[in-house]
Protein backbone atom coordinates (compact mmCIF):
# COMPACT_ATOMS: atom_id res chain seq x y z
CA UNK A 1 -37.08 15.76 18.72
CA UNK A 2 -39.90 13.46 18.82
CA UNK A 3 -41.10 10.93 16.35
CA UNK A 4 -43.98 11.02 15.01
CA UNK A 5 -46.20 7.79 14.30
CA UNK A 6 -46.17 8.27 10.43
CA UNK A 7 -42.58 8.11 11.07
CA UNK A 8 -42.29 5.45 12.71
CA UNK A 9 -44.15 3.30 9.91
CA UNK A 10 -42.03 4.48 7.71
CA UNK A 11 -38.52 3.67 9.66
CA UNK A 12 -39.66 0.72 10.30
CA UNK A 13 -40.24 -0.65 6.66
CA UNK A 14 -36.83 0.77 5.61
CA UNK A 15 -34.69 -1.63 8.82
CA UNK A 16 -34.99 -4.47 6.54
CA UNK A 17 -33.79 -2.73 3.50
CA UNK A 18 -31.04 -1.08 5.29
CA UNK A 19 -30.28 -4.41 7.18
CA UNK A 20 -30.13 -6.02 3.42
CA UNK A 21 -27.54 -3.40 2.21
CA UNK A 22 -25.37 -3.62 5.25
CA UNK A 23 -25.43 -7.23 4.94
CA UNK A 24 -24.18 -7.41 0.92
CA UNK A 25 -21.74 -4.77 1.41
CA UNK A 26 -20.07 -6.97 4.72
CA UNK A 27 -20.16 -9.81 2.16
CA UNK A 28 -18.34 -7.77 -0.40
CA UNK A 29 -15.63 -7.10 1.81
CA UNK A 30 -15.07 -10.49 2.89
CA UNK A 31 -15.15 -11.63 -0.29
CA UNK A 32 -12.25 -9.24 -1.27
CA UNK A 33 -10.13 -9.46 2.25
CA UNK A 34 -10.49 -13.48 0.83
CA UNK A 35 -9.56 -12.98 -2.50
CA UNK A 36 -6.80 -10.70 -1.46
CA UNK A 37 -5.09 -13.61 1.26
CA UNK A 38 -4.91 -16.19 -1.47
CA UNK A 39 -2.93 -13.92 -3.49
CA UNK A 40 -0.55 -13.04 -1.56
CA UNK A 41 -0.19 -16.75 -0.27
CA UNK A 42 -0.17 -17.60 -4.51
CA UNK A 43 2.82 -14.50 -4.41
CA UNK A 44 4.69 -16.26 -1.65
CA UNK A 45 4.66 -19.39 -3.00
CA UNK A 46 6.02 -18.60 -6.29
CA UNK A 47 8.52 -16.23 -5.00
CA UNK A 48 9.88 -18.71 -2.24
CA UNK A 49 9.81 -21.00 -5.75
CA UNK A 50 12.04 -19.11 -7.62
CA UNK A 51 14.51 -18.23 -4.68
CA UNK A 52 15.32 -22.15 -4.41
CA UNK A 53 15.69 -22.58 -8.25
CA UNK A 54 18.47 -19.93 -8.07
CA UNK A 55 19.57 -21.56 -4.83
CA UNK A 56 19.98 -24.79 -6.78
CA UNK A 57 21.33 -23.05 -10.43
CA UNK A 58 23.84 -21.18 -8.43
CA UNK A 59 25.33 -24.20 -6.44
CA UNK A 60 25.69 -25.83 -9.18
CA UNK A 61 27.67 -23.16 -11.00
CA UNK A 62 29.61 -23.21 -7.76
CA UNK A 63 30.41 -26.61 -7.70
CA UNK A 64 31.24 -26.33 -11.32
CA UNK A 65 33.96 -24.23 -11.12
CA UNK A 66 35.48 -25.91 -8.12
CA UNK A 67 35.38 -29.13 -9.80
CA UNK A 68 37.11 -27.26 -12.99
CA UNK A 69 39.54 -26.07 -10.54
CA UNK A 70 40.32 -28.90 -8.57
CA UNK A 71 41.03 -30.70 -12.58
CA UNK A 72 43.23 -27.95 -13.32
CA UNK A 73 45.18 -28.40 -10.02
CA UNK A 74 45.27 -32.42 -10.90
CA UNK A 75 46.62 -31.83 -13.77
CA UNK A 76 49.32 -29.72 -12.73
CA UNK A 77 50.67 -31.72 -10.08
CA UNK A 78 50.08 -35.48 -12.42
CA UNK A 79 51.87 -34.08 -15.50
CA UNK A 80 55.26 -35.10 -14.40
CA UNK A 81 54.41 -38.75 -12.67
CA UNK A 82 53.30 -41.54 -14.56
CA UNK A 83 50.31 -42.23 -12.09
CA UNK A 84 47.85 -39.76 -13.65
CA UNK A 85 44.74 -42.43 -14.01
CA UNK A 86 45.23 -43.88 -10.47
CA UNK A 87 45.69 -39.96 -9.13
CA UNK A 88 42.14 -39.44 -11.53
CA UNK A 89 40.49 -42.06 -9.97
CA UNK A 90 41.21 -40.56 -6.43
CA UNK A 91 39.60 -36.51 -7.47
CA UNK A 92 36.95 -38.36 -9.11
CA UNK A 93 36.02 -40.29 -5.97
CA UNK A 94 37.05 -37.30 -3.31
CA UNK A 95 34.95 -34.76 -5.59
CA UNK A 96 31.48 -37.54 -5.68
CA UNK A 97 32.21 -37.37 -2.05
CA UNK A 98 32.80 -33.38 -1.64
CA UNK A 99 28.83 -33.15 -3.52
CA UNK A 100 27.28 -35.13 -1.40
CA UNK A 101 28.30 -33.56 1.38
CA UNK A 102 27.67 -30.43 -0.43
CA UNK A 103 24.36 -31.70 -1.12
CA UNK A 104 23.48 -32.66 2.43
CA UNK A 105 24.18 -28.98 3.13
CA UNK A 106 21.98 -27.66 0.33
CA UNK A 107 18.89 -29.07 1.38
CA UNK A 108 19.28 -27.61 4.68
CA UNK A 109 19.44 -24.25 2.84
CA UNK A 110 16.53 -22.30 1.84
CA UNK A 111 13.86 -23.57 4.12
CA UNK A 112 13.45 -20.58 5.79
CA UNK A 113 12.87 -17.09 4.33
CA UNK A 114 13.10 -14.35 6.62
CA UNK A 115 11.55 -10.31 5.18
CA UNK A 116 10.71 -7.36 6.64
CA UNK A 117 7.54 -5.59 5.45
């Protein structure tokens, strides 16, 4: 199939339109894939957000309730000697010193966040 030289005129006035379409629809797409990366990375910084304000509202709770424990054990064992505020003064210092040790641990935790897709 030959060409002929009508043809040929023709073709060659339409490369530059084609070559204009091609080019804004490439553009398009890049634009998207671009808008599309900074939402996920917008996603994954909001998720990985929220999982270490849970972290941090759940440790707390934790320590909570062991603190409310260890009282309750205190109070058990003080209620017959007369030392109870010297015996108070020890938890309170032992527990101060149990959260920051907890603490130490806590940053350590949630740094990393490991998912499947």
């Amino acid at each position: 199939m030959t060409i002929r030289s009508l043809d040929m005129q023709v073709l060659v006035q339409k490369v530059g339109d084609v070559a204009r379409v091609q080019q804004a629809q490439q553009t398009e797409s890049n634009s998207r894939q671009q808008e599309f990366l900074q939402a996920i990375d917008q996603q994954t910084k909001e998720r990985s957000k929220a999982v270490k304000e849970t972290e941090k509202n759940e440790s707390a709770f934790v320590h909570g309730k062991e603190e409310q424990e260890k009282e309750k054990k205190a109070k058990k064992k003080s209620k017959g000697k007369g030392n109870k505020k010297k015996k108070e003064n020890k938890e309170n210092k032992e527990n101060k010193e149990n959260k920051e040790s907890s603490l130490a641990k806590d940053r350590i935790k949630g740094n990393n966040i490991d998912f499947t897709v």
